[in-house]
PDB file of N, CA and C in Angstrom:
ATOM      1  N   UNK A   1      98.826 109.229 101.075  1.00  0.00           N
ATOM      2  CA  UNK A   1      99.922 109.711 100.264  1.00  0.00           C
ATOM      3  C   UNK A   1      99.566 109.490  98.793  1.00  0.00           C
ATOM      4  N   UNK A   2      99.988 110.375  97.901  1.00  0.00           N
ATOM      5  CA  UNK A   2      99.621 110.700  96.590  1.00  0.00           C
ATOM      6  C   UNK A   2     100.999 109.802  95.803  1.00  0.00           C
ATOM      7  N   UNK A   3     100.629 109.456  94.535  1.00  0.00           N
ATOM      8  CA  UNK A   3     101.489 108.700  93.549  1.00  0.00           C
ATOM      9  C   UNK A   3     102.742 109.927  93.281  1.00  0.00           C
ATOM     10  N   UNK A   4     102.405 111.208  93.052  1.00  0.00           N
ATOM     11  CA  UNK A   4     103.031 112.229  93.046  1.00  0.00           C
ATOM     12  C   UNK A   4     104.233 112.680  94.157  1.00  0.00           C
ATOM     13  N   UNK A   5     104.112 112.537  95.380  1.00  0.00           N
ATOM     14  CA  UNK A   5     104.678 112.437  96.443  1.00  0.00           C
ATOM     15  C   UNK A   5     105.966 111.458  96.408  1.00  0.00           C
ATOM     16  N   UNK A   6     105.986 110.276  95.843  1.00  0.00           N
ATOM     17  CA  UNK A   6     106.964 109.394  95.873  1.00  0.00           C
ATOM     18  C   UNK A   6     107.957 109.720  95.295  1.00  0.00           C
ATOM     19  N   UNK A   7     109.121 108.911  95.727  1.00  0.00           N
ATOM     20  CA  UNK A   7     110.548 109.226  95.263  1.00  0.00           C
ATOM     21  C   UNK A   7     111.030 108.447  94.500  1.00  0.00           C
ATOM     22  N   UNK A   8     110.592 108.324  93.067  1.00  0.00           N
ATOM     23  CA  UNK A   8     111.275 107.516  92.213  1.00  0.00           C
ATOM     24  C   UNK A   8     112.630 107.913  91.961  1.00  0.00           C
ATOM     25  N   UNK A   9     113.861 106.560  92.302  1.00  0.00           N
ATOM     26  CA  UNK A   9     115.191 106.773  91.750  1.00  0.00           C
ATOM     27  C   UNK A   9     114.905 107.861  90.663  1.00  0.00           C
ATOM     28  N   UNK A  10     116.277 108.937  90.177  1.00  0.00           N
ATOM     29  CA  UNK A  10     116.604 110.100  89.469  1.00  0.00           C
ATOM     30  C   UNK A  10     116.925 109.479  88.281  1.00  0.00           C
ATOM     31  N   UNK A  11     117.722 108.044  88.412  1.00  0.00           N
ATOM     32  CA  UNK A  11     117.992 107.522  87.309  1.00  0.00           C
ATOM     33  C   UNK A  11     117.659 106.627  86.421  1.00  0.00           C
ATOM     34  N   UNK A  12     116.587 105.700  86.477  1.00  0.00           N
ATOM     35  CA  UNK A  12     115.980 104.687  86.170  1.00  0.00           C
ATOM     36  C   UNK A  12     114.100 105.034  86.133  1.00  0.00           C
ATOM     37  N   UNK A  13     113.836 106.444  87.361  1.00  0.00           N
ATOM     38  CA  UNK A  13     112.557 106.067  87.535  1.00  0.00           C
ATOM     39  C   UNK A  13     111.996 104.987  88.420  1.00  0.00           C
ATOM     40  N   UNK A  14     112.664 104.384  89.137  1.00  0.00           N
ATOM     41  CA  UNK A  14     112.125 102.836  89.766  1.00  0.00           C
ATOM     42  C   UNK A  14     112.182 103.305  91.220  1.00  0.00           C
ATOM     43  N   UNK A  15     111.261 102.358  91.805  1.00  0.00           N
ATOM     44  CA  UNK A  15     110.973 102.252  93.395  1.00  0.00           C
ATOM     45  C   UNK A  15     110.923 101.093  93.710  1.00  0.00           C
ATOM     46  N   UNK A  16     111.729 100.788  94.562  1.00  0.00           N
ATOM     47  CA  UNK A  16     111.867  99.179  95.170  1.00  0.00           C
ATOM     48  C   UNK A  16     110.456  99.135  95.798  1.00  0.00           C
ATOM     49  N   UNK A  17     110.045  96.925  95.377  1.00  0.00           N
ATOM     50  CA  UNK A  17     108.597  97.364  96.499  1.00  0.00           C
ATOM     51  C   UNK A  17     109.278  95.907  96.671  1.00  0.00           C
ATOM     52  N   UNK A  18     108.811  95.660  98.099  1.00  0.00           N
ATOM     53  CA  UNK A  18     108.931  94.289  99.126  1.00  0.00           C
ATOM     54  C   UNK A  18     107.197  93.921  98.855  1.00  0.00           C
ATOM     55  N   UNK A  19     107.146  93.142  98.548  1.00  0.00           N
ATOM     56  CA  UNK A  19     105.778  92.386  98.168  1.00  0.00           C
ATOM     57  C   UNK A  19     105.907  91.228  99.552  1.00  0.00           C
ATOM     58  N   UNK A  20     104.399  91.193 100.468  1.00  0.00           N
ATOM     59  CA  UNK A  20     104.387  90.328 101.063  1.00  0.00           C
ATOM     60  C   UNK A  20     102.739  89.837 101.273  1.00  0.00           C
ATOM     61  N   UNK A  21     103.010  88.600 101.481  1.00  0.00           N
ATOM     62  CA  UNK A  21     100.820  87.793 101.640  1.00  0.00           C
ATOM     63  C   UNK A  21     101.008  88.276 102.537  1.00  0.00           C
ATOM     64  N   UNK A  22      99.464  89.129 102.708  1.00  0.00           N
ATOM     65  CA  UNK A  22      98.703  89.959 103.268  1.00  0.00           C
ATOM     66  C   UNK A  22      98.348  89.322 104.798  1.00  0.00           C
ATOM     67  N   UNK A  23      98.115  87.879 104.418  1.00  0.00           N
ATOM     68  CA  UNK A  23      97.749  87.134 105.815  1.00  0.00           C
ATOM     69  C   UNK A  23      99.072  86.660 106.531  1.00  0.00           C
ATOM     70  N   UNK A  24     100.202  86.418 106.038  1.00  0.00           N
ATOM     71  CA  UNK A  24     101.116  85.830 106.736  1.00  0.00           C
ATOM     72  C   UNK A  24     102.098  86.548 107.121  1.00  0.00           C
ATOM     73  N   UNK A  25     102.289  87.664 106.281  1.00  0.00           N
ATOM     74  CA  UNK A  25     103.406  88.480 105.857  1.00  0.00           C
ATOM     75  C   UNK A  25     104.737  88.228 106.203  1.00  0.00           C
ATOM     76  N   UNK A  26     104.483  86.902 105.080  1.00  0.00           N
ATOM     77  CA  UNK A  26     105.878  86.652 104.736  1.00  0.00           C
ATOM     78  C   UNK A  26     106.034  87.564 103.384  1.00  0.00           C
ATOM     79  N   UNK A  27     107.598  87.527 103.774  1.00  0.00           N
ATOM     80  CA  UNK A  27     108.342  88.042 102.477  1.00  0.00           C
ATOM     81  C   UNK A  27     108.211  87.260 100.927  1.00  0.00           C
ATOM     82  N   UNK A  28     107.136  87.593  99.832  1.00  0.00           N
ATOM     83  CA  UNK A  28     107.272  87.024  98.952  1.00  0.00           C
ATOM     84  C   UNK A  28     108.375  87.237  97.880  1.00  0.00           C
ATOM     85  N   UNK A  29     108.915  88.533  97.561  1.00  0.00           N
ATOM     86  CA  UNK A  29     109.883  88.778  96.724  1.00  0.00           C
ATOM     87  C   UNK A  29     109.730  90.622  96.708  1.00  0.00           C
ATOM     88  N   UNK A  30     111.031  90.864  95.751  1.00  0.00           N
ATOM     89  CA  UNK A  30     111.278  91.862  95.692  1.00  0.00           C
ATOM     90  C   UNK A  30     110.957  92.429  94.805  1.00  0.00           C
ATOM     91  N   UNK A  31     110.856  93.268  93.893  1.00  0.00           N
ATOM     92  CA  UNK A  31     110.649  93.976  92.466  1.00  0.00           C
ATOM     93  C   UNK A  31     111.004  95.206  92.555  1.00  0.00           C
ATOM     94  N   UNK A  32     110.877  95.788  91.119  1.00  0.00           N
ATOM     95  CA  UNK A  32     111.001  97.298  90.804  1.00  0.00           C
ATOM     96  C   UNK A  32     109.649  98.147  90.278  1.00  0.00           C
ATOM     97  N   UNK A  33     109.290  99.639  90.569  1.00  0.00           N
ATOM     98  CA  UNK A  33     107.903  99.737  90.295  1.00  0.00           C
ATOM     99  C   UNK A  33     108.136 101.167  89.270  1.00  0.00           C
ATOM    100  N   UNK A  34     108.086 101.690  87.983  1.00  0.00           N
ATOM    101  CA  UNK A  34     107.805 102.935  88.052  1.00  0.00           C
ATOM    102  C   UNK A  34     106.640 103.324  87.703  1.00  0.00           C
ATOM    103  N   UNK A  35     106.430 104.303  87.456  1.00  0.00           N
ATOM    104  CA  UNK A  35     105.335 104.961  87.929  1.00  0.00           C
ATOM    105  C   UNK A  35     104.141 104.706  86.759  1.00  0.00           C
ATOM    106  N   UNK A  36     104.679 103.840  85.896  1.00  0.00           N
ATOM    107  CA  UNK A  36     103.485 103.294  84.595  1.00  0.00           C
ATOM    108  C   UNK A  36     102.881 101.914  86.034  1.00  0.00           C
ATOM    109  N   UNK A  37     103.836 101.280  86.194  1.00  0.00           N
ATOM    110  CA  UNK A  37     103.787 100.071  86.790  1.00  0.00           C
ATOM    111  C   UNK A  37     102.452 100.347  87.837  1.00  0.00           C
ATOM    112  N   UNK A  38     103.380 101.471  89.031  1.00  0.00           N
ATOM    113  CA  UNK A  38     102.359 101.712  90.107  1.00  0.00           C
ATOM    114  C   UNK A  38     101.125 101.905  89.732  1.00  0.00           C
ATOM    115  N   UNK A  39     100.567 102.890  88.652  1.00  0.00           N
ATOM    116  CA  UNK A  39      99.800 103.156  88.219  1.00  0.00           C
ATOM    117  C   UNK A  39      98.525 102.045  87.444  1.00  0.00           C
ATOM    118  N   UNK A  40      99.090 101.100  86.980  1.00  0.00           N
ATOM    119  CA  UNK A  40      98.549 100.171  86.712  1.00  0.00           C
ATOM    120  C   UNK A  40      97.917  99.176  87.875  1.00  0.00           C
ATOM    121  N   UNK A  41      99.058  98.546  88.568  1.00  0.00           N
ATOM    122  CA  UNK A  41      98.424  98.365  90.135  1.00  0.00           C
ATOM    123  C   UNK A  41      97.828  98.807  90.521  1.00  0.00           C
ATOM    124  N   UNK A  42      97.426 100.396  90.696  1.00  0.00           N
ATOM    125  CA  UNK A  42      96.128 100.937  91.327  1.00  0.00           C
ATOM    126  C   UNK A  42      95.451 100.600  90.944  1.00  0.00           C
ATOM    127  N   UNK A  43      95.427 101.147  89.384  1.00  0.00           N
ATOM    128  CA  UNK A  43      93.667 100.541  88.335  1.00  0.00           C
ATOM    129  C   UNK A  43      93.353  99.038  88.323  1.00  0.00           C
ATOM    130  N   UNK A  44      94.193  98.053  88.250  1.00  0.00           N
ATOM    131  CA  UNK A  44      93.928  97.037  88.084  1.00  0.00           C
ATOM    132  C   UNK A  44      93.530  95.687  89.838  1.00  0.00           C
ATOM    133  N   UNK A  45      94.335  96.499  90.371  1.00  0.00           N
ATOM    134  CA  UNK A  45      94.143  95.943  91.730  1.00  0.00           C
ATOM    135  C   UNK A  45      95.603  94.635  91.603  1.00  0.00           C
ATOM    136  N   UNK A  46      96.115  94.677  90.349  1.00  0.00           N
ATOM    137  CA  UNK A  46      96.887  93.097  90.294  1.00  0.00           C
ATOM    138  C   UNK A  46      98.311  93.706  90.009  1.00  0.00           C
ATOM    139  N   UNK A  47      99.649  93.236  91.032  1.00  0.00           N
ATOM    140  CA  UNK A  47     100.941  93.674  91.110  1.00  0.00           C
ATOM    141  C   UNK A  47     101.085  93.607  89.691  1.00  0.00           C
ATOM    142  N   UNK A  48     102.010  95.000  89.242  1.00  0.00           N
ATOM    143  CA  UNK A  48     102.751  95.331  88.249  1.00  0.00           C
ATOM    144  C   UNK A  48     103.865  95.896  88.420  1.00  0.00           C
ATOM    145  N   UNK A  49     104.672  95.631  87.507  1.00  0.00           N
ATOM    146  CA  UNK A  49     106.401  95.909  87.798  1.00  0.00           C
ATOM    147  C   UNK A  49     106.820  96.464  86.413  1.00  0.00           C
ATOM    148  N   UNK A  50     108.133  96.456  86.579  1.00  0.00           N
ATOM    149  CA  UNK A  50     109.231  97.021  85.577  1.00  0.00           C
ATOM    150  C   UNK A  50     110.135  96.157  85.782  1.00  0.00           C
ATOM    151  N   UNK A  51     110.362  95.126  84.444  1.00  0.00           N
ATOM    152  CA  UNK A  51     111.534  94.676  84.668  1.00  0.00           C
ATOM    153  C   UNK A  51     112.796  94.710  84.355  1.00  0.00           C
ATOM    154  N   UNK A  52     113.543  95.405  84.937  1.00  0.00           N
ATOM    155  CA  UNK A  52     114.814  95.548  84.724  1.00  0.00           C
ATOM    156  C   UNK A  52     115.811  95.058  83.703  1.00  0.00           C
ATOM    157  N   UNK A  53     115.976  93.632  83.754  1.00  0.00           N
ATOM    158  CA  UNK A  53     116.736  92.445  82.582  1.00  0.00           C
ATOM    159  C   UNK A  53     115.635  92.452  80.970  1.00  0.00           C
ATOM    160  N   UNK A  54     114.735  92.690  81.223  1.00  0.00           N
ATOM    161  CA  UNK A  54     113.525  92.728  80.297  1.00  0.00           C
ATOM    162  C   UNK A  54     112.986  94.379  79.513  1.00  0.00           C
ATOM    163  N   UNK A  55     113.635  94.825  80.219  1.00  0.00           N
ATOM    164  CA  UNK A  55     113.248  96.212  80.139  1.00  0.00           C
ATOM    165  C   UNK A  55     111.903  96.889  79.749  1.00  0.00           C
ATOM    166  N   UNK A  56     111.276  95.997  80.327  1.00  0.00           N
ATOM    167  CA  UNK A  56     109.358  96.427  79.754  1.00  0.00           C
ATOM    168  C   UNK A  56     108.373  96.564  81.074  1.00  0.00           C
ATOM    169  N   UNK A  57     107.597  96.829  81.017  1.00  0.00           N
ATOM    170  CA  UNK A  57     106.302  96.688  82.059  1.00  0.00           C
ATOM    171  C   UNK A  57     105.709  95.100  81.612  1.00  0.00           C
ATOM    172  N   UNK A  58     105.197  94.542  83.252  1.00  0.00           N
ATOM    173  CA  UNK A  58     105.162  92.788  83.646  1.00  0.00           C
ATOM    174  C   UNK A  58     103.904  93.114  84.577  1.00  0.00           C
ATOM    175  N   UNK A  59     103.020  92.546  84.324  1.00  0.00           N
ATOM    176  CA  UNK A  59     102.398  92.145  85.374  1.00  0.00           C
ATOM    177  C   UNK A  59     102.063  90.806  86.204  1.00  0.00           C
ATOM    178  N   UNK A  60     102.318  90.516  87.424  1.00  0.00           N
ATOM    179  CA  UNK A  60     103.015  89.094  87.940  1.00  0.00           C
ATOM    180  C   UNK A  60     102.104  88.245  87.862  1.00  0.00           C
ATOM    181  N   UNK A  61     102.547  87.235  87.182  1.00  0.00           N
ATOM    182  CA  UNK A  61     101.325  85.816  86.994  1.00  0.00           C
ATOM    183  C   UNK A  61     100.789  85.898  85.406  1.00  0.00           C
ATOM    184  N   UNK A  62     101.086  86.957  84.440  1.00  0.00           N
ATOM    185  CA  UNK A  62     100.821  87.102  83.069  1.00  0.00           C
ATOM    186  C   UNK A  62     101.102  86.054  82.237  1.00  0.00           C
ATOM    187  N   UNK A  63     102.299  85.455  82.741  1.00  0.00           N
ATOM    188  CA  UNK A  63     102.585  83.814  81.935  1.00  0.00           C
ATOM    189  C   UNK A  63     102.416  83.011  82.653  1.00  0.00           C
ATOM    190  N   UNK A  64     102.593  83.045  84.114  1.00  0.00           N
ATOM    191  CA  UNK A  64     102.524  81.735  85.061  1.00  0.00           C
ATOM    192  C   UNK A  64     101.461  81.288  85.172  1.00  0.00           C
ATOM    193  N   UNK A  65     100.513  82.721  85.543  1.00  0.00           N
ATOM    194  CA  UNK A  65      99.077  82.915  86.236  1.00  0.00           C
ATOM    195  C   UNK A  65      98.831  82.912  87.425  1.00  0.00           C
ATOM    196  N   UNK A  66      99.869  82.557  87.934  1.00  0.00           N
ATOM    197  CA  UNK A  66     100.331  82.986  89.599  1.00  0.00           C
ATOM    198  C   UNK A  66     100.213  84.726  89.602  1.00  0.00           C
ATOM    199  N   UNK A  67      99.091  85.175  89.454  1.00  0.00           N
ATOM    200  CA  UNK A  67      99.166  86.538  89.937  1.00  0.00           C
ATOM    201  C   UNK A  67      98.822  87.049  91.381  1.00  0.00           C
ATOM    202  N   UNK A  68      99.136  88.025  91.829  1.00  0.00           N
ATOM    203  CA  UNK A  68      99.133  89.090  93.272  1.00  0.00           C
ATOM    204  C   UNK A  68      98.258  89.785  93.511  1.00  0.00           C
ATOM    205  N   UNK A  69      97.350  89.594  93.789  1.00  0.00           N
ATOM    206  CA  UNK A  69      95.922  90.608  94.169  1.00  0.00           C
ATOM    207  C   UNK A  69      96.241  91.597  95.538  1.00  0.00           C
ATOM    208  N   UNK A  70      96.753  92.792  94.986  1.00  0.00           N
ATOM    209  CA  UNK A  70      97.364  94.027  95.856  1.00  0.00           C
ATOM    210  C   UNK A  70      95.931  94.508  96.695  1.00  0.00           C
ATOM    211  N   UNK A  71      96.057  94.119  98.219  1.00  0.00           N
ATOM    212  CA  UNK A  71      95.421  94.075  99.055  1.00  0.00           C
ATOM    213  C   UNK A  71      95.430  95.758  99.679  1.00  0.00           C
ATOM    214  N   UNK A  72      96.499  95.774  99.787  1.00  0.00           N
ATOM    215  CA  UNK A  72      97.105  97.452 100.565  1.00  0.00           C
ATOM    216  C   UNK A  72      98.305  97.523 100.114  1.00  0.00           C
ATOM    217  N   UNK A  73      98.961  99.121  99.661  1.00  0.00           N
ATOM    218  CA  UNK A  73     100.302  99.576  99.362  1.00  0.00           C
ATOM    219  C   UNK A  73     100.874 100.215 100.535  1.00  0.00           C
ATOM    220  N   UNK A  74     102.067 100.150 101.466  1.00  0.00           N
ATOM    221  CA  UNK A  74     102.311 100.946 102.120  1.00  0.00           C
ATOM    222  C   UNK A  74     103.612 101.593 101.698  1.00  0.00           C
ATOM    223  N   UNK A  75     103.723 102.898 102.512  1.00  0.00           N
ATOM    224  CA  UNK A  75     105.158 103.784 101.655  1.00  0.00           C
ATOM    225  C   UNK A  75     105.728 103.644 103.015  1.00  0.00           C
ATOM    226  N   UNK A  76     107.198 103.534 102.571  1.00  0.00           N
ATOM    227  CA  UNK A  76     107.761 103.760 103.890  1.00  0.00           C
ATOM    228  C   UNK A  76     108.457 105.706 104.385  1.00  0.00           C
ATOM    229  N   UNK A  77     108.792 105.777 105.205  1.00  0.00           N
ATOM    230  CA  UNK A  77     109.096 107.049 105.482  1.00  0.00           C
ATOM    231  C   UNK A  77     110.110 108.222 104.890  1.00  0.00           C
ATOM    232  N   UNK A  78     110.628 107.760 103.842  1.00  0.00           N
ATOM    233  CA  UNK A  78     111.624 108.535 102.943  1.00  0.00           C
ATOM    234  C   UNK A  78     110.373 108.470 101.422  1.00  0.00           C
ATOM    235  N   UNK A  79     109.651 107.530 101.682  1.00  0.00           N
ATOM    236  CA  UNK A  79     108.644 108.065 100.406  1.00  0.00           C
ATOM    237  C   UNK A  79     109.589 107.506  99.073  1.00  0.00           C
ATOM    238  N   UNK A  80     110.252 106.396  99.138  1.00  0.00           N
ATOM    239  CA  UNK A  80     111.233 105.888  98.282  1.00  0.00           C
ATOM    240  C   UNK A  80     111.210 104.159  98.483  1.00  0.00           C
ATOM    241  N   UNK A  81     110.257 103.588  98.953  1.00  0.00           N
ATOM    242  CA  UNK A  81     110.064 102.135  99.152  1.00  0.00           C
ATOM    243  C   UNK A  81     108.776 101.911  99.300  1.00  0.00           C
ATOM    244  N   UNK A  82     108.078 100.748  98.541  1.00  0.00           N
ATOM    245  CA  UNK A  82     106.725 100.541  98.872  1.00  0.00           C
ATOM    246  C   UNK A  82     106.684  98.861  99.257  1.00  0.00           C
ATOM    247  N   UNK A  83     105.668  98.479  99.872  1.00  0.00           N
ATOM    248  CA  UNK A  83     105.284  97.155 100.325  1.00  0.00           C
ATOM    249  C   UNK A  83     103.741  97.094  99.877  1.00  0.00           C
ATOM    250  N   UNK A  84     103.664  95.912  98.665  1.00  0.00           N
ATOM    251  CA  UNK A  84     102.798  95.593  98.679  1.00  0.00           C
ATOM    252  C   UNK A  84     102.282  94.254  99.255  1.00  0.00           C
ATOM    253  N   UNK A  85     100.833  94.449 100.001  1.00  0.00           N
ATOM    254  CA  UNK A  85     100.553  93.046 100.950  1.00  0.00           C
ATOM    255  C   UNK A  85      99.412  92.673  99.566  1.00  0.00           C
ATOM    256  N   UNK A  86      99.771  91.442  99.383  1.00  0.00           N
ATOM    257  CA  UNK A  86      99.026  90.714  98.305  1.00  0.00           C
ATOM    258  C   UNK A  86      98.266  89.485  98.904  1.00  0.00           C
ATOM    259  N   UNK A  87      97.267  89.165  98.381  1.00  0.00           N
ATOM    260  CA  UNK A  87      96.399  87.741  98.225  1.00  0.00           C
ATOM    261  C   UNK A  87      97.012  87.099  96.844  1.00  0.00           C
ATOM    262  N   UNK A  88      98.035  86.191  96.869  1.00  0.00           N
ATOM    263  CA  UNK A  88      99.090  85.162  96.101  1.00  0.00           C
ATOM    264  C   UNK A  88      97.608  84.109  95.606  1.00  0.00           C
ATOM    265  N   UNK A  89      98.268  83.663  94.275  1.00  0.00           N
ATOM    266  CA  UNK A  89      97.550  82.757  93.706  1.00  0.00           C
ATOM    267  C   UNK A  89      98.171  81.517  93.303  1.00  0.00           C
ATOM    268  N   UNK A  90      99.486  81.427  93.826  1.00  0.00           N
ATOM    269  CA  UNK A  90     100.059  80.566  93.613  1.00  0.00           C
ATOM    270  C   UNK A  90     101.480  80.905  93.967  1.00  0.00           C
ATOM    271  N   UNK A  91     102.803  80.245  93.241  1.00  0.00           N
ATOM    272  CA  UNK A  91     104.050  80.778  94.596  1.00  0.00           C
ATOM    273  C   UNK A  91     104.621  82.176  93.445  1.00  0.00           C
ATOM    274  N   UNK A  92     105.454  83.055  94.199  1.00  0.00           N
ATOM    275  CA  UNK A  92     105.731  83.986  93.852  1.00  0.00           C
ATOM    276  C   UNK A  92     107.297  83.590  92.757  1.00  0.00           C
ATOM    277  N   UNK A  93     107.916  83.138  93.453  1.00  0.00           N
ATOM    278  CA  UNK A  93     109.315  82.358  92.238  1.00  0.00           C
ATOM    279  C   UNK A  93     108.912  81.651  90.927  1.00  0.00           C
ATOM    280  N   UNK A  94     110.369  82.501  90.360  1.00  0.00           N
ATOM    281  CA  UNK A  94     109.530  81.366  88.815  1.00  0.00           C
ATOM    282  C   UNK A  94     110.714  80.045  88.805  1.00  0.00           C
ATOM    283  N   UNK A  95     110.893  79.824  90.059  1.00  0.00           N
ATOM    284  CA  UNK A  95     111.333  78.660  90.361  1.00  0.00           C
ATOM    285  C   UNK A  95     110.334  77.483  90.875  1.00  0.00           C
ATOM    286  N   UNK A  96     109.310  78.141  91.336  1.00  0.00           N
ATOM    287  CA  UNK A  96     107.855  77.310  91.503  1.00  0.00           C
ATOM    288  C   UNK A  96     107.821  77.485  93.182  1.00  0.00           C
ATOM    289  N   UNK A  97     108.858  78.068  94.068  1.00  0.00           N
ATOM    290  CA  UNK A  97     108.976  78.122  95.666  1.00  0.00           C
ATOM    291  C   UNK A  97     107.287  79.310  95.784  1.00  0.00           C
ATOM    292  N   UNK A  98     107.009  79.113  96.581  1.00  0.00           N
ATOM    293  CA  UNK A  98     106.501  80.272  97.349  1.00  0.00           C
ATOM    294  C   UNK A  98     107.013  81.389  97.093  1.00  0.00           C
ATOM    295  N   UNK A  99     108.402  81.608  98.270  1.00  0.00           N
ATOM    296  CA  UNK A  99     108.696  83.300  98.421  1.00  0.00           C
ATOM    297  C   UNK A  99     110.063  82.991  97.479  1.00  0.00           C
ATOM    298  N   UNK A 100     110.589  84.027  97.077  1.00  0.00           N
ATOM    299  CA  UNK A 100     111.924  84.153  96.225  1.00  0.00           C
ATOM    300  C   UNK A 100     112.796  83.870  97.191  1.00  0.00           C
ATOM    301  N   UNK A 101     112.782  83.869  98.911  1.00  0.00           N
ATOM    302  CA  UNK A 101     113.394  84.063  99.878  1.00  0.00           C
ATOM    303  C   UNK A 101     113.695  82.591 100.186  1.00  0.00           C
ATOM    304  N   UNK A 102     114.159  81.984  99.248  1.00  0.00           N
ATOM    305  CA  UNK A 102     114.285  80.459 100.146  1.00  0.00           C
ATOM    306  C   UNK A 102     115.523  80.172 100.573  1.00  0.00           C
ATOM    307  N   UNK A 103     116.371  80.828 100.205  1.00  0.00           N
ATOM    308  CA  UNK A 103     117.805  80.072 100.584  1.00  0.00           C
ATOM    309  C   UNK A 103     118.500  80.983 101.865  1.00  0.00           C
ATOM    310  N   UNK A 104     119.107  80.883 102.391  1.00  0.00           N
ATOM    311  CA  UNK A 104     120.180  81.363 103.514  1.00  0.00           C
ATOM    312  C   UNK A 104     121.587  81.103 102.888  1.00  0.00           C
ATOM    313  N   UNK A 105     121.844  82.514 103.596  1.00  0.00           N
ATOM    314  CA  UNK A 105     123.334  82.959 103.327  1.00  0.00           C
ATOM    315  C   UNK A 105     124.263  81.916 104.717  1.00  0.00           C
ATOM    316  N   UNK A 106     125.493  81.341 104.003  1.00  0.00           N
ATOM    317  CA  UNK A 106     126.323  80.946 104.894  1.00  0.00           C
ATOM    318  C   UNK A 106     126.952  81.792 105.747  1.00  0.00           C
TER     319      UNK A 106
END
């Protein structure tokens, strides 16, 4: 599937991606991607986003250094969600956890 093919939201430009380690596939966190972002991830091989509250292009681990080495992208079947499986360099929260996924709902 082509970068062209995808369904970026009408209004923002953004595509949700579920980021997960490649070996465990656990859920590391969530993000937003548009199409500067995706595009950069290809060339660079290292997760890039759009951040929403920030309103700029991020690439993950740029201040932490905890960056995501994008292993494989997959699209899901509406062509409007991507999963990237990453090799993590450290935890994905900038709370210092692993996955953003740590807490449970009551």
């Amino acid at each position: 599937m082509k970068v062209d093919e995808l369904r970026f939201d009408s209004r923002d430009g953004l595509i949700p991606v579920v980021v997960q380690d490649v070996k465990t596939r656990e859920v590391l966190m969530l993000a937003y991607a548009n199409r500067e972002a995706l595009e950069r991830t290809l060339s660079t091989g290292f997760a890039h986003f759009w951040s929403r509250t920030r309103r700029k292009l991020w690439m993950k681990g740029e201040e932490s250094g905890n960056t995501q080495r994008v292993e494989k992208i997959l699209v899901d079947c509406d062509a409007d969600a991507l999963v990237y499986l990453v090799t993590p360099s450290g935890p994905a929260c900038h709370t210092g956890n692993r996955t953003c996924f740590y807490r449970s709902l009551d």
